[in-house]
C-alpha atoms as a PDB file:
ATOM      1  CA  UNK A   1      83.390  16.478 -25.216  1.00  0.00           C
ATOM      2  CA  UNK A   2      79.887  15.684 -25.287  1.00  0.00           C
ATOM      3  CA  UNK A   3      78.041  18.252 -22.730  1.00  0.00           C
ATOM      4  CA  UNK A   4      75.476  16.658 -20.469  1.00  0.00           C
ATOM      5  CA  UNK A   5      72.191  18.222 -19.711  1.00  0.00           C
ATOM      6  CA  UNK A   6      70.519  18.907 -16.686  1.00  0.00           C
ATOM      7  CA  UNK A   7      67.626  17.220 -16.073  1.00  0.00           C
ATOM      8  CA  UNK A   8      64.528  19.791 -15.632  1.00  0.00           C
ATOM      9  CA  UNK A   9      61.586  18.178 -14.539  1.00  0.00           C
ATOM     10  CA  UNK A  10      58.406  19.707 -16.365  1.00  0.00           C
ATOM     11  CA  UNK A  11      56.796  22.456 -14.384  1.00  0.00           C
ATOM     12  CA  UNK A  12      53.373  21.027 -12.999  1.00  0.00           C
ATOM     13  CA  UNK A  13      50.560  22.424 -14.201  1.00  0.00           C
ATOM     14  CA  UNK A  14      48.726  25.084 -12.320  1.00  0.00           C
ATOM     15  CA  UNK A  15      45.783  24.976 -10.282  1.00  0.00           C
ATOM     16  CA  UNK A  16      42.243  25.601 -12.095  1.00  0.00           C
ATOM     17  CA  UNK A  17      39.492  27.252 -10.661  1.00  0.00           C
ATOM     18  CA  UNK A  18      36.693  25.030 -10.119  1.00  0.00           C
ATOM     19  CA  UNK A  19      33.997  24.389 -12.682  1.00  0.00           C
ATOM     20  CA  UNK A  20      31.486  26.639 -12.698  1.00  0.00           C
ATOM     21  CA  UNK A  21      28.986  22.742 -13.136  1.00  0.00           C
ATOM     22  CA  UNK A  22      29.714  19.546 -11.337  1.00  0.00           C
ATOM     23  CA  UNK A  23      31.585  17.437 -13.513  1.00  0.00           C
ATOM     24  CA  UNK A  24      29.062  14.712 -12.234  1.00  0.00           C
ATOM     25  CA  UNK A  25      26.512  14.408 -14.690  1.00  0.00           C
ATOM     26  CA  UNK A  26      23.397  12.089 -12.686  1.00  0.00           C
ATOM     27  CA  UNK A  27      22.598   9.180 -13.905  1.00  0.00           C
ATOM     28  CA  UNK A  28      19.398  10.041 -14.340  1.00  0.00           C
ATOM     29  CA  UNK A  29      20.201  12.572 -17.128  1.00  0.00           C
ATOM     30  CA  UNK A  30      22.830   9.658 -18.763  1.00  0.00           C
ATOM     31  CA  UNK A  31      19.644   7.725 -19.003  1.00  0.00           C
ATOM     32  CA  UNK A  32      17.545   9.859 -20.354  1.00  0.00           C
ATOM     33  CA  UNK A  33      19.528  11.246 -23.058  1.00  0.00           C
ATOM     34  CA  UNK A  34      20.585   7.646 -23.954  1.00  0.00           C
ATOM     35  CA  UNK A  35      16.637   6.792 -24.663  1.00  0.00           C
ATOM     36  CA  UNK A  36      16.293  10.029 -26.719  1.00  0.00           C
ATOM     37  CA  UNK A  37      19.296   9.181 -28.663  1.00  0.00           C
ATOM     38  CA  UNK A  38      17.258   5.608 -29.412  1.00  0.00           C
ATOM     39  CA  UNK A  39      14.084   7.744 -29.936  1.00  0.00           C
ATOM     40  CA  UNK A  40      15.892   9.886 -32.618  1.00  0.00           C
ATOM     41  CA  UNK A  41      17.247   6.435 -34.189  1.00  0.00           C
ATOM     42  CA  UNK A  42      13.802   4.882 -34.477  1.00  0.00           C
ATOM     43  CA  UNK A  43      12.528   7.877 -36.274  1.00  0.00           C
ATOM     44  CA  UNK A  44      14.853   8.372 -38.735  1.00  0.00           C
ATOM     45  CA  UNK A  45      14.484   4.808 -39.464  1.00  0.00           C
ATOM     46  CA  UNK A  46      10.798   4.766 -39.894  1.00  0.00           C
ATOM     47  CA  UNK A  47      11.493   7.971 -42.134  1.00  0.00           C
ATOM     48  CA  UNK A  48      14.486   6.335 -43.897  1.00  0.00           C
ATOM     49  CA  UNK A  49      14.024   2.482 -44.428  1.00  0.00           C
ATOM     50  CA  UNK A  50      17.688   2.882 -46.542  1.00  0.00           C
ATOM     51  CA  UNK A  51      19.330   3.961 -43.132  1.00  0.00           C
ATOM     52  CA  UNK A  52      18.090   1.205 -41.533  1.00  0.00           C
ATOM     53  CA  UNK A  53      18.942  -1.507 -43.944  1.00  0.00           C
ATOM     54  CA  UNK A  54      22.655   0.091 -43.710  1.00  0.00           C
ATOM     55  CA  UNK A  55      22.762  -0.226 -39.387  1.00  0.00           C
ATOM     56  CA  UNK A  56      21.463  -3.411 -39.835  1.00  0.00           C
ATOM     57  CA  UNK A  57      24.246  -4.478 -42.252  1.00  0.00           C
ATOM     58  CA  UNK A  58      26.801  -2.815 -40.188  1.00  0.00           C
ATOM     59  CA  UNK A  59      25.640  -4.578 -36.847  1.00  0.00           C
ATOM     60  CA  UNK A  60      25.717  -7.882 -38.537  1.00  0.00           C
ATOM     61  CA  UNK A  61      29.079  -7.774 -39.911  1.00  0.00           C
ATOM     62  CA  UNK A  62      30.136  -6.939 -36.072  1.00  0.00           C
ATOM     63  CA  UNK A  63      28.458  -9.700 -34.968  1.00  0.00           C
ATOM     64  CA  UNK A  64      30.423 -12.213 -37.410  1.00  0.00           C
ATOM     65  CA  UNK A  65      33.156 -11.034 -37.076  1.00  0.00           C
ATOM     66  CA  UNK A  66      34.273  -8.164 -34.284  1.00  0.00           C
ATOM     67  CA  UNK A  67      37.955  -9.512 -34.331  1.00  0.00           C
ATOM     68  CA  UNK A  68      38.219  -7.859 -37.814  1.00  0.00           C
ATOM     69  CA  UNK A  69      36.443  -4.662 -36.894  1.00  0.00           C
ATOM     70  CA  UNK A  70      38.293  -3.749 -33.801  1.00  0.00           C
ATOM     71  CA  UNK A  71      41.450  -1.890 -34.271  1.00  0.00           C
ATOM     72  CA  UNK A  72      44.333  -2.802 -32.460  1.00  0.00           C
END
C-alpha cells in the first residue's frame, strides 16, 4: 500500500525589517552613473586603441546578426 502524503504548504517567509536606504535609487543618480560608466569607456579607449578595435568588432557582429547572439 502506497502511503499518501500530506500536502504541507511551504511556510511563508517572514517579515524583514525595512531597509535601512530606499530601494528607490533617483533617476538622477541612474543617469549620472550611466554617463560615468561612458566616461570610463572613452578613456580606456583613448588609452587602449586594442580595446576599442575589440567593442567595435563585438558591436558589429550584434548588429549582423543578434538572432545568433541571443540565447534562448
Amino acid at each position: 500500500m502506497v502511503k499518501q502524503q500530506k500536502h504541507n504548504p511551504a511556510k511563508p517567509h517572514p517579515p524583514t525589517a525595512e531597509p535601512s536606504e530606499p530601494l528607490v535609487v533617483p533617476l538622477e543618480n541612474i543617469a549620472t552613473r550611466y554617463l560615468d560608466l561612458w566616461q570610463d569607456n572613452l578613456r580606456h579607449w583613448a588609452t587602449d586603441p586594442d580595446a576599442l578595435d575589440k567593442w567595435l568588432n563585438e558591436t558589429a557582429q550584434q548588429i549582423k546578426s543578434p538572432d545568433e547572439n541571443t540565447p534562448e
